[in-house]
Protein backbone atom coordinates (compact mmCIF):
# COMPACT_ATOMS: atom_id res chain seq x y z
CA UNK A 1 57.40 42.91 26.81
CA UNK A 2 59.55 39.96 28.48
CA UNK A 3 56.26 38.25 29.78
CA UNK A 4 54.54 38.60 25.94
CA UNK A 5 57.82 37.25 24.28
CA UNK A 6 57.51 33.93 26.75
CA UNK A 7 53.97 33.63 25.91
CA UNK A 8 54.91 34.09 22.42
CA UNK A 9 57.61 31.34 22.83
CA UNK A 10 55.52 28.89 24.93
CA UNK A 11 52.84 29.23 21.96
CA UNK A 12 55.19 28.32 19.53
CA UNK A 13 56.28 25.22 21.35
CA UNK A 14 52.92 24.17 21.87
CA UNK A 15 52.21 24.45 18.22
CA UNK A 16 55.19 22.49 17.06
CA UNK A 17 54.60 19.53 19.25
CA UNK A 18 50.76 19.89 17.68
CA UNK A 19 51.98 19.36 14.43
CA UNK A 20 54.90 17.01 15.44
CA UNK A 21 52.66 14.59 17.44
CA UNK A 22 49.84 14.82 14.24
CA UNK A 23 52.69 14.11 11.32
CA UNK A 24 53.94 10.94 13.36
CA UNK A 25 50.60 10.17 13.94
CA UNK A 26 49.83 10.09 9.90
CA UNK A 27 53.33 8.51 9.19
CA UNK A 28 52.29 5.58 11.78
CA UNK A 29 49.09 5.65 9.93
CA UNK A 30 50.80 4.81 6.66
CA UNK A 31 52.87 2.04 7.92
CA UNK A 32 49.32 0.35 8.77
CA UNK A 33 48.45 -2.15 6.48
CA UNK A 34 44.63 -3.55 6.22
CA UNK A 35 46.22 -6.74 4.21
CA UNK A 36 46.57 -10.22 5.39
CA UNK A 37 49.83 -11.33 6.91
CA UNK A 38 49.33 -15.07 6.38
CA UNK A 39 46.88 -17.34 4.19
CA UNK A 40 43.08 -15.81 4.91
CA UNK A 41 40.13 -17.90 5.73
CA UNK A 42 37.81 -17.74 2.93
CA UNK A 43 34.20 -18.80 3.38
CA UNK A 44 32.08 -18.07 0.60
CA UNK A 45 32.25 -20.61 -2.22
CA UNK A 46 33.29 -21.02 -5.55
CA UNK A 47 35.97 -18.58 -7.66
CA UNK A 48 34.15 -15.54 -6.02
CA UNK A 49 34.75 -15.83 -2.17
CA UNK A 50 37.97 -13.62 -2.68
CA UNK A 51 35.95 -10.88 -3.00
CA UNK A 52 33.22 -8.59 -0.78
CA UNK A 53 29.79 -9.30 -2.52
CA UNK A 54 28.31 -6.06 -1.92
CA UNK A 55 31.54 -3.62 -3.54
CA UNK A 56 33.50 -6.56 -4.70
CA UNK A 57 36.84 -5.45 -2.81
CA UNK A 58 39.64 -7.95 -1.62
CA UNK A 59 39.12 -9.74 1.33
CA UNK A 60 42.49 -10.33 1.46
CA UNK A 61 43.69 -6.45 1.01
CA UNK A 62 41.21 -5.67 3.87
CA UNK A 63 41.54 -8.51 5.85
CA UNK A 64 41.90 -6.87 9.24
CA UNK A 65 38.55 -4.93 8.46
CA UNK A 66 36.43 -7.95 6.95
CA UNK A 67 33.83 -9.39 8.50
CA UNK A 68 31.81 -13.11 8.22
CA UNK A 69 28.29 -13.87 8.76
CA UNK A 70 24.97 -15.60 7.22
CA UNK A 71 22.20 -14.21 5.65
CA UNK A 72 18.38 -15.45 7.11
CA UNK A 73 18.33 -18.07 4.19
CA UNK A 74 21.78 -19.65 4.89
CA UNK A 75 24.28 -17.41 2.36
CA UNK A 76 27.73 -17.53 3.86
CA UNK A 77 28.87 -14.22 3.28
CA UNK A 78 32.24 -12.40 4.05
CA UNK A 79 32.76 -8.72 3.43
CA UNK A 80 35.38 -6.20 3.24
CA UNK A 81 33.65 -4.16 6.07
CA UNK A 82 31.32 -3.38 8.46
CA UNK A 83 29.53 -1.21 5.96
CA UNK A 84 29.09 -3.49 3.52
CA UNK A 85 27.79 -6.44 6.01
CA UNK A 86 25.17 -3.20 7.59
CA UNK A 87 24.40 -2.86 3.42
CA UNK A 88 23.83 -6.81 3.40
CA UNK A 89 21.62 -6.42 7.01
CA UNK A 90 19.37 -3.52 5.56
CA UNK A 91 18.89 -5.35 2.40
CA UNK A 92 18.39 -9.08 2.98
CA UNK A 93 18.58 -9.40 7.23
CA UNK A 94 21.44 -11.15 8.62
CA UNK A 95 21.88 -13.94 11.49
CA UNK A 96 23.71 -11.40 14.41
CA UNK A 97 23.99 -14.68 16.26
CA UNK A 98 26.80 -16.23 13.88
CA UNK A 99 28.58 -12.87 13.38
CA UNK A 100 32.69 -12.92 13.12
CA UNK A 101 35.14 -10.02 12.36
CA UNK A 102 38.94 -10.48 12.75
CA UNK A 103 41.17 -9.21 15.34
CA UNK A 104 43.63 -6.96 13.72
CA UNK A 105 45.99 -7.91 16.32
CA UNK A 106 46.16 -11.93 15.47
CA UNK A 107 44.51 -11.79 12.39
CA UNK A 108 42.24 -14.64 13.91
CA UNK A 109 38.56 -14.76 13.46
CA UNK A 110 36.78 -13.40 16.77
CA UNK A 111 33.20 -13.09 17.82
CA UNK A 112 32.26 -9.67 16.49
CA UNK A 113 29.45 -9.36 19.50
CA UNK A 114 32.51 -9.45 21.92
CA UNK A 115 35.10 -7.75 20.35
CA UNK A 116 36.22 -4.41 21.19
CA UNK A 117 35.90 -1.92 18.40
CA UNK A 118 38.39 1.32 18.01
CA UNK A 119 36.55 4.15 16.39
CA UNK A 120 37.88 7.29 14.98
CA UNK A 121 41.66 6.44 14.55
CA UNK A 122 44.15 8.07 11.65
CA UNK A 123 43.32 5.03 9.82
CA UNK A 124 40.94 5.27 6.80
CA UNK A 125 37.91 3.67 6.78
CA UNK A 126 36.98 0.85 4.34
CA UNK A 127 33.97 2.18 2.38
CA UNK A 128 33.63 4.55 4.54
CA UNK A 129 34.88 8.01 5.87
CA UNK A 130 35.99 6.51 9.84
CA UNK A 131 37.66 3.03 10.15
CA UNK A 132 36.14 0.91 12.63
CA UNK A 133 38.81 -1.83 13.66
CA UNK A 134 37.82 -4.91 15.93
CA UNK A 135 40.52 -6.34 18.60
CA UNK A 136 39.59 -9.42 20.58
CA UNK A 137 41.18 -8.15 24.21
CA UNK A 138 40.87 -4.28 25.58
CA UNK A 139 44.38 -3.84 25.87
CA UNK A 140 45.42 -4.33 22.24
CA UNK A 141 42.57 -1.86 21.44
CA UNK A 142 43.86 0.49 23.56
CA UNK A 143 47.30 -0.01 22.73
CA UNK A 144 46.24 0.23 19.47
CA UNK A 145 44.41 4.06 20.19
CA UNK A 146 48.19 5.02 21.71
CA UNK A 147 49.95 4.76 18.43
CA UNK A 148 46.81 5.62 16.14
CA UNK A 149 44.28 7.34 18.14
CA UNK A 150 40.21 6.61 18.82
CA UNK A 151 37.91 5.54 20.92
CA UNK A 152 36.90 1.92 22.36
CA UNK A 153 33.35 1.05 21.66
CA UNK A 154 31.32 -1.88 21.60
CA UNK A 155 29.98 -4.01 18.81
CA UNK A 156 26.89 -2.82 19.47
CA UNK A 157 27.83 0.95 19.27
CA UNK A 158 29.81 0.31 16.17
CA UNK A 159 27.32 -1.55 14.28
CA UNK A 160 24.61 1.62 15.02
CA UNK A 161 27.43 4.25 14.23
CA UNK A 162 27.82 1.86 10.79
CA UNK A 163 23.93 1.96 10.21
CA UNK A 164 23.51 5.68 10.84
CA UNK A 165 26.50 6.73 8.43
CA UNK A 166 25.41 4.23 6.00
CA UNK A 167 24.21 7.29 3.34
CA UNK A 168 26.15 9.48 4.35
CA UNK A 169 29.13 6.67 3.59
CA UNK A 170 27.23 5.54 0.29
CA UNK A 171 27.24 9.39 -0.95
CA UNK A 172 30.51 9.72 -0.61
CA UNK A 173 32.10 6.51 -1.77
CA UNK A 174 29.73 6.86 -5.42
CA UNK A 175 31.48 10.81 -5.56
CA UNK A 176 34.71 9.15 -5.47
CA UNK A 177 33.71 6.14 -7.92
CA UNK A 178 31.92 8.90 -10.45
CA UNK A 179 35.22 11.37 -10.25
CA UNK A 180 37.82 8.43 -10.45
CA UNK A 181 36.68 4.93 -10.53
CA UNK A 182 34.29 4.67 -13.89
CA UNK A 183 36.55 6.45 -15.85
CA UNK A 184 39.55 4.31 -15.55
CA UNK A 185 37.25 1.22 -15.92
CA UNK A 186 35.80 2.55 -18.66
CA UNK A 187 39.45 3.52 -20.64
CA UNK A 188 40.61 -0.37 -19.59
CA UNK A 189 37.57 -1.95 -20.80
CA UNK A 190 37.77 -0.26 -24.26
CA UNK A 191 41.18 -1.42 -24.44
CA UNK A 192 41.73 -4.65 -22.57
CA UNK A 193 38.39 -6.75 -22.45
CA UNK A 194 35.78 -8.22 -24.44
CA UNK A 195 33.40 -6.11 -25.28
CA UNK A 196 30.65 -8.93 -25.12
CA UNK A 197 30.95 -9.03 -21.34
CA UNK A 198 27.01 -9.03 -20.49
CA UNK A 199 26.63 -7.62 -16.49
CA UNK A 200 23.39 -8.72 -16.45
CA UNK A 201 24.40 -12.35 -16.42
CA UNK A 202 25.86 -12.38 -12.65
CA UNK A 203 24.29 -11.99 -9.09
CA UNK A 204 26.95 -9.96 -7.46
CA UNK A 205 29.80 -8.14 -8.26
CA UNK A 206 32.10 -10.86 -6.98
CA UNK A 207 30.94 -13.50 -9.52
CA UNK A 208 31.87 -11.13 -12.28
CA UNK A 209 35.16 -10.33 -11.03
CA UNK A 210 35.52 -14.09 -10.92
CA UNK A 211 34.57 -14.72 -14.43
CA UNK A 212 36.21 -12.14 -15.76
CA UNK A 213 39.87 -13.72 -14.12
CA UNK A 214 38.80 -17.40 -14.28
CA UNK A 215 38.25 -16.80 -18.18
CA UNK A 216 40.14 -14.53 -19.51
CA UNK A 217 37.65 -11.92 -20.40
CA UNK A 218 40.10 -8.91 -20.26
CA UNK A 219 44.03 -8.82 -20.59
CA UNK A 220 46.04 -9.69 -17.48
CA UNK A 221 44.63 -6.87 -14.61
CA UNK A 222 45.85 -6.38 -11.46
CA UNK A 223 43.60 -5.60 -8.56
CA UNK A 224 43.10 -2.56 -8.75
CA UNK A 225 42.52 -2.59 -12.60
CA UNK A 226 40.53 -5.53 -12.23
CA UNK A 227 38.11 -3.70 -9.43
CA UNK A 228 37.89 -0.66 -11.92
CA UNK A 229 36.51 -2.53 -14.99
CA UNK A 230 34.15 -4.79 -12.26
CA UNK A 231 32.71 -1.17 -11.27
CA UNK A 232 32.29 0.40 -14.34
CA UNK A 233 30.35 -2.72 -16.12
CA UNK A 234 28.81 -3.51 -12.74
CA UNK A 235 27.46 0.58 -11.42
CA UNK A 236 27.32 1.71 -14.93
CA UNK A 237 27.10 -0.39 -18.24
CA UNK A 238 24.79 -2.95 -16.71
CA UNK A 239 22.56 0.41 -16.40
CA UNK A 240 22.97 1.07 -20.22
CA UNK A 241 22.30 -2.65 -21.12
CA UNK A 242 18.99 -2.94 -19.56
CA UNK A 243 17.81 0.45 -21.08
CA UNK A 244 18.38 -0.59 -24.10
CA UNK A 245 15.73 -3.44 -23.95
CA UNK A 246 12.20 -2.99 -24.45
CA UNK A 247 9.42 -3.95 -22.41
CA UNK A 248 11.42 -5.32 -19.72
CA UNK A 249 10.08 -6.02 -16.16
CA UNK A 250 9.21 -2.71 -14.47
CA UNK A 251 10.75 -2.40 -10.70
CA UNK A 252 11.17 0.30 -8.74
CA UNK A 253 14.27 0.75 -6.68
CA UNK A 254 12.88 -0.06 -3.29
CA UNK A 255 10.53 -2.68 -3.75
CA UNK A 256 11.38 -5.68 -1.96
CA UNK A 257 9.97 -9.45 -2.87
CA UNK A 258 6.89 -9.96 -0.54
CA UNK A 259 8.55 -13.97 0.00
CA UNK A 260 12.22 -13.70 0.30
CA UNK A 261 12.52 -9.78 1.49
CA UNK A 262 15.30 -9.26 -1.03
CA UNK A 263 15.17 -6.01 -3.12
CA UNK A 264 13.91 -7.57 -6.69
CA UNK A 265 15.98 -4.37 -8.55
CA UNK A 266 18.79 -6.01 -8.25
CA UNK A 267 18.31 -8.95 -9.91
CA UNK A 268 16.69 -7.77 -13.10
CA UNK A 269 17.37 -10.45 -15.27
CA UNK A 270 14.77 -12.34 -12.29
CA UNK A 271 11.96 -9.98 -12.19
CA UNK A 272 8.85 -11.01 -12.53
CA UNK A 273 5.64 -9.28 -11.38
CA UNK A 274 1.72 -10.52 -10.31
CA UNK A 275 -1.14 -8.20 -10.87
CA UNK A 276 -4.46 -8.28 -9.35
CA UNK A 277 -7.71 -6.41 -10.07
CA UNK A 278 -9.24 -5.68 -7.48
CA UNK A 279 -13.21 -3.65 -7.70
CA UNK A 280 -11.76 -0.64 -10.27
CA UNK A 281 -7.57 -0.83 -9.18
CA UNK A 282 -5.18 -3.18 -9.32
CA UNK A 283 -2.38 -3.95 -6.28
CA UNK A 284 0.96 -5.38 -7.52
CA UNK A 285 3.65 -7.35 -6.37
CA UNK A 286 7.25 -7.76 -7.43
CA UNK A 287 9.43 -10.59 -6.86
CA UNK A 288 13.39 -11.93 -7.95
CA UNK A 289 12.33 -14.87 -9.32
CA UNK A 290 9.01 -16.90 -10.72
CA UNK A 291 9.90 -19.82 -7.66
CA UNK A 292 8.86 -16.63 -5.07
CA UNK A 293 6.30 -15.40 -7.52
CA UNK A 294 4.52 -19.19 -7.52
CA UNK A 295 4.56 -19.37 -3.76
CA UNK A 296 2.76 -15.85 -3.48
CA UNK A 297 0.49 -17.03 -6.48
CA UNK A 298 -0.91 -20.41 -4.73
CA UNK A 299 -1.16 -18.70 -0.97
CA UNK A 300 -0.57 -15.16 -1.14
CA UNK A 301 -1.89 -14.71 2.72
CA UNK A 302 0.94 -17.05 3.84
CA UNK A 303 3.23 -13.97 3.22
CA UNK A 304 1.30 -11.50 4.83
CA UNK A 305 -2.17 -9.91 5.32
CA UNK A 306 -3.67 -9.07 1.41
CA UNK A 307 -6.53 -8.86 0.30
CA UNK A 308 -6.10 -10.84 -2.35
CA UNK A 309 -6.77 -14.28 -4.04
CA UNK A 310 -6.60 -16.33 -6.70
CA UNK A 311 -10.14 -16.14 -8.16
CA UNK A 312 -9.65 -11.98 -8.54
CA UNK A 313 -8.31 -11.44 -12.24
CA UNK A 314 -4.95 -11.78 -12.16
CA UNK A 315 -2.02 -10.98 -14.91
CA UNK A 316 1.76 -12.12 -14.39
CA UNK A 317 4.63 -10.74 -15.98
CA UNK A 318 7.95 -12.91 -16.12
CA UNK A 319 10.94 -11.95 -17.86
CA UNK A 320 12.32 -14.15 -20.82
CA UNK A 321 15.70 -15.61 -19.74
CA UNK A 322 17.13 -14.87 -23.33
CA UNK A 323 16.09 -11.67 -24.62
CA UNK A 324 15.21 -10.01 -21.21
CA UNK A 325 11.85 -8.59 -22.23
CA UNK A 326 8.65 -8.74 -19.99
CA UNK A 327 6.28 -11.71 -21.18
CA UNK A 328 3.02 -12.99 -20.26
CA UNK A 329 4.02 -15.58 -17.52
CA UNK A 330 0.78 -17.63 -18.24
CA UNK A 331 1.78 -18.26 -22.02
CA UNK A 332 5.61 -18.73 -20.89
CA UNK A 333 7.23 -22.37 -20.78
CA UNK A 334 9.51 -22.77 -17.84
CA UNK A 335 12.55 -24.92 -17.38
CA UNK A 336 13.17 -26.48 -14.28
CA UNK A 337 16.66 -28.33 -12.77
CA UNK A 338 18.83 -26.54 -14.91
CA UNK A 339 22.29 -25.43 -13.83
CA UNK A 340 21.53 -22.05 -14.07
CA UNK A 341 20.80 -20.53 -10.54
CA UNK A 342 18.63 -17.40 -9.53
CA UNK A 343 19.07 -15.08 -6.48
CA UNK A 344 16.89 -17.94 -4.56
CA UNK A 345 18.54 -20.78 -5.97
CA UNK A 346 16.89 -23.17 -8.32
CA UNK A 347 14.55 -22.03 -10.40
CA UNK A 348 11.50 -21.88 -12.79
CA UNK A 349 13.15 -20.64 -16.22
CA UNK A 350 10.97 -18.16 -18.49
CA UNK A 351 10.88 -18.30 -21.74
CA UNK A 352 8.03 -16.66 -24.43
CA UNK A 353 9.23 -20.08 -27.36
CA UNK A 354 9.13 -23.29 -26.68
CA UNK A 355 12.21 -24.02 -28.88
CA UNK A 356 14.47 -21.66 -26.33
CA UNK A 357 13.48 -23.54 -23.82
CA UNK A 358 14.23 -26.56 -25.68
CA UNK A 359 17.60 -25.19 -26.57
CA UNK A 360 18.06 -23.79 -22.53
CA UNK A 361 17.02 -27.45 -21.26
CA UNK A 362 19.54 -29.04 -23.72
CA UNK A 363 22.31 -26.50 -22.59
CA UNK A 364 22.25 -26.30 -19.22
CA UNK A 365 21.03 -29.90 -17.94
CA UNK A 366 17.78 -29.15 -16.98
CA UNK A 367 15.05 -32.01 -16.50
CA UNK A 368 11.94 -30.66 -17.75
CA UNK A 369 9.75 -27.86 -19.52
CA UNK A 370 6.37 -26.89 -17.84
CA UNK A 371 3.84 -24.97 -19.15
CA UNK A 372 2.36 -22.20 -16.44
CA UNK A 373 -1.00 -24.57 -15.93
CA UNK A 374 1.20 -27.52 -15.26
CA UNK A 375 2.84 -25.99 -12.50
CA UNK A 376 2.09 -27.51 -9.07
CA UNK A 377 2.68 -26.08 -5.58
CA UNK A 378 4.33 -29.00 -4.27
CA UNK A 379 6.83 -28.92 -7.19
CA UNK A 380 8.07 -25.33 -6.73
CA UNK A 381 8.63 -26.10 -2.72
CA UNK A 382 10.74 -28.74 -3.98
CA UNK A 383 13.03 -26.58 -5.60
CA UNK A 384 14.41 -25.24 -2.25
CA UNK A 385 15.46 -29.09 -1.15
């Protein structure tokens, strides 16, 4: 009976400094904070490089878990995560070479390929379920693990562990935006912002959040506020705008732009499609803008192996910049050297009337209107320059 009570006892203790060692583990974990200490290095440009492209966070609320790197056509990009940047990687392909993260110790930007990553500590993730925090020397990261638990790991192993949770992560961030997230941005919107905001008009999520502050389109938000309304016009009214317009530019989700790689579904208000019959079917092609569509069109081979060519009947389908519908690209009148930029850049500017493209070209400082038979090859490469 003696021997059972001292087991009973031992137990006990054991239990308690369990659940002792597991509280202070989660208070420590609450005195963690992913925010900047000092004045962040931005490097994106313009109004939106304070915010991750890809889920529009603060890159200075999750400073110690952003990372920086270039896409394969030269986008500086800086991101609130290593989920987002794998998002940005599966997507659009990014230059591994140039890759930074910052050490949470100094705060200072490190080479991600040599930094040492901690992996399953008590603090959350950012966009994701596990946190994955970068240290520039072994010893902080293990001093680090001491106070907050984990496991070392190297960049390598924590950019795979990012890529295989990427659904998994996706899933359950979307749960959490559906439940909480939409709702409130839907209430403030009502109430605090103009109802004319069109989420159709931006490229990313971070140049709306950065219109919406530079110009006053809803009542003074804070960040959080702010991030709720982006999400809600961004995930779910931009959804309801373009199903309200007819004969738009069909795209499925996954198709990506034979030129650039990017996925074309994105970028709606871009999308423009080539059709060619071939014997008794047709093979189609879908791209984010009519520059990329015009390269395919005068050497489609130079993009891959098809079967294709110019003499085969061929139909285009370009959407108009102003009402958003899909029109016949060979009738269209495009203006080119505007100020208005696509997901490539400059671009060739649709539009079914002449007078809107009159009225575009007057607008937005652009240099001239082509018909689709005046368009040379020549001309659309020098759009990238």
């Amino acid at each position: 009976m003696v021997k059972q009570n001292i087991i009973l006892i031992t137990a006990k203790k054991l239990l308690f400094l369990f659940l002792f060692t597991v509280l202070l583990t989660n208070l420590n974990a609450k005195d963690f904070s992913k925010e900047v200490t000092k004045e962040p290095t931005y490097t994106q440009k313009g109004e939106e490089k304070l915010w991750c492209p890809i889920c529009g966070m603060s890159i200075k609320k999750h400073y110690k878990t952003s990372y920086i790197a270039k896409l394969k056509n030269g986008t500086n990009r800086q991101y609130c995560s290593i989920r987002c940047l794998t998002k940005d990687d599966e997507e659009y392909g990014i230059d591994k070479s140039l890759m930074k993260v910052i050490d949470v110790k100094s705060e200072k930007i490190i080479d991600a390929k040599k930094a040492f990553y901690v992996i399953g500590s008590k603090i959350k993730g950012t966009m994701s379920k596990v946190s994955k925090l970068a240290f520039e020397k072994n010893e902080d990261a293990n001093e680090f693990i001491k106070k907050y638990g984990g496991k070392v790991y190297s960049f390598e192993e924590a950019f795979n562990k990012a890529k295989e949770t990427l659904k998994e992560d996706s899933s359950f961030i979307k749960n959490k935006k559906i439940k909480k997230v939409y709702p409130k941005g839907k209430k403030i919107f009502e109430k605090l912002c103009n109802q004319d905001i069109d989420p159709t008009m931006y490229l990313e999520i971070n140049e709306l959040k950065a219109d919406i502050k530079k110009n006053n389109l809803c009542k003074k938000l804070d960040e959080s506020k702010l991030q709720a309304v982006a999400l809600y016009l961004w995930d779910v009214k931009k959804l309801g705008v373009l199903d309200t317009i007819e004969n738009r530019v069909q795209v499925k989700e996954d198709e990506k732009c034979p030129v650039c790689g990017m996925f074309v579904s994105k970028y709606p208000r871009w999308a423009a499609k080539i059709f060619y019959t071939h014997d008794d079917h047709k093979h189609d092609f879908s791209f984010d803008g009519v520059k990329d569509l015009m390269k395919f069109y005068f050497n489609p081979n130079k993009w891959g192996n098809y079967k294709i060519n110019k003499q085969m009947p061929i139909e285009i389908l370009v959407t108009d910049y102003y009402s958003q519908k899909g029109i016949d690209g060979k009738k269209a009148y495009y203006v080119v050297g505007s100020n208005v930029y696509g997901p490539m850049g400059n671009e060739l500017i649709p539009f079914i009337k002449k007078k809107d493209a009159l009225t575009f070209k007057k607008d937005h400082e652009g240099t001239k209107i082509l018909h689709f038979d005046k368009i040379l090859e020549e001309e659309v490469y020098k759009l990238d320059e």
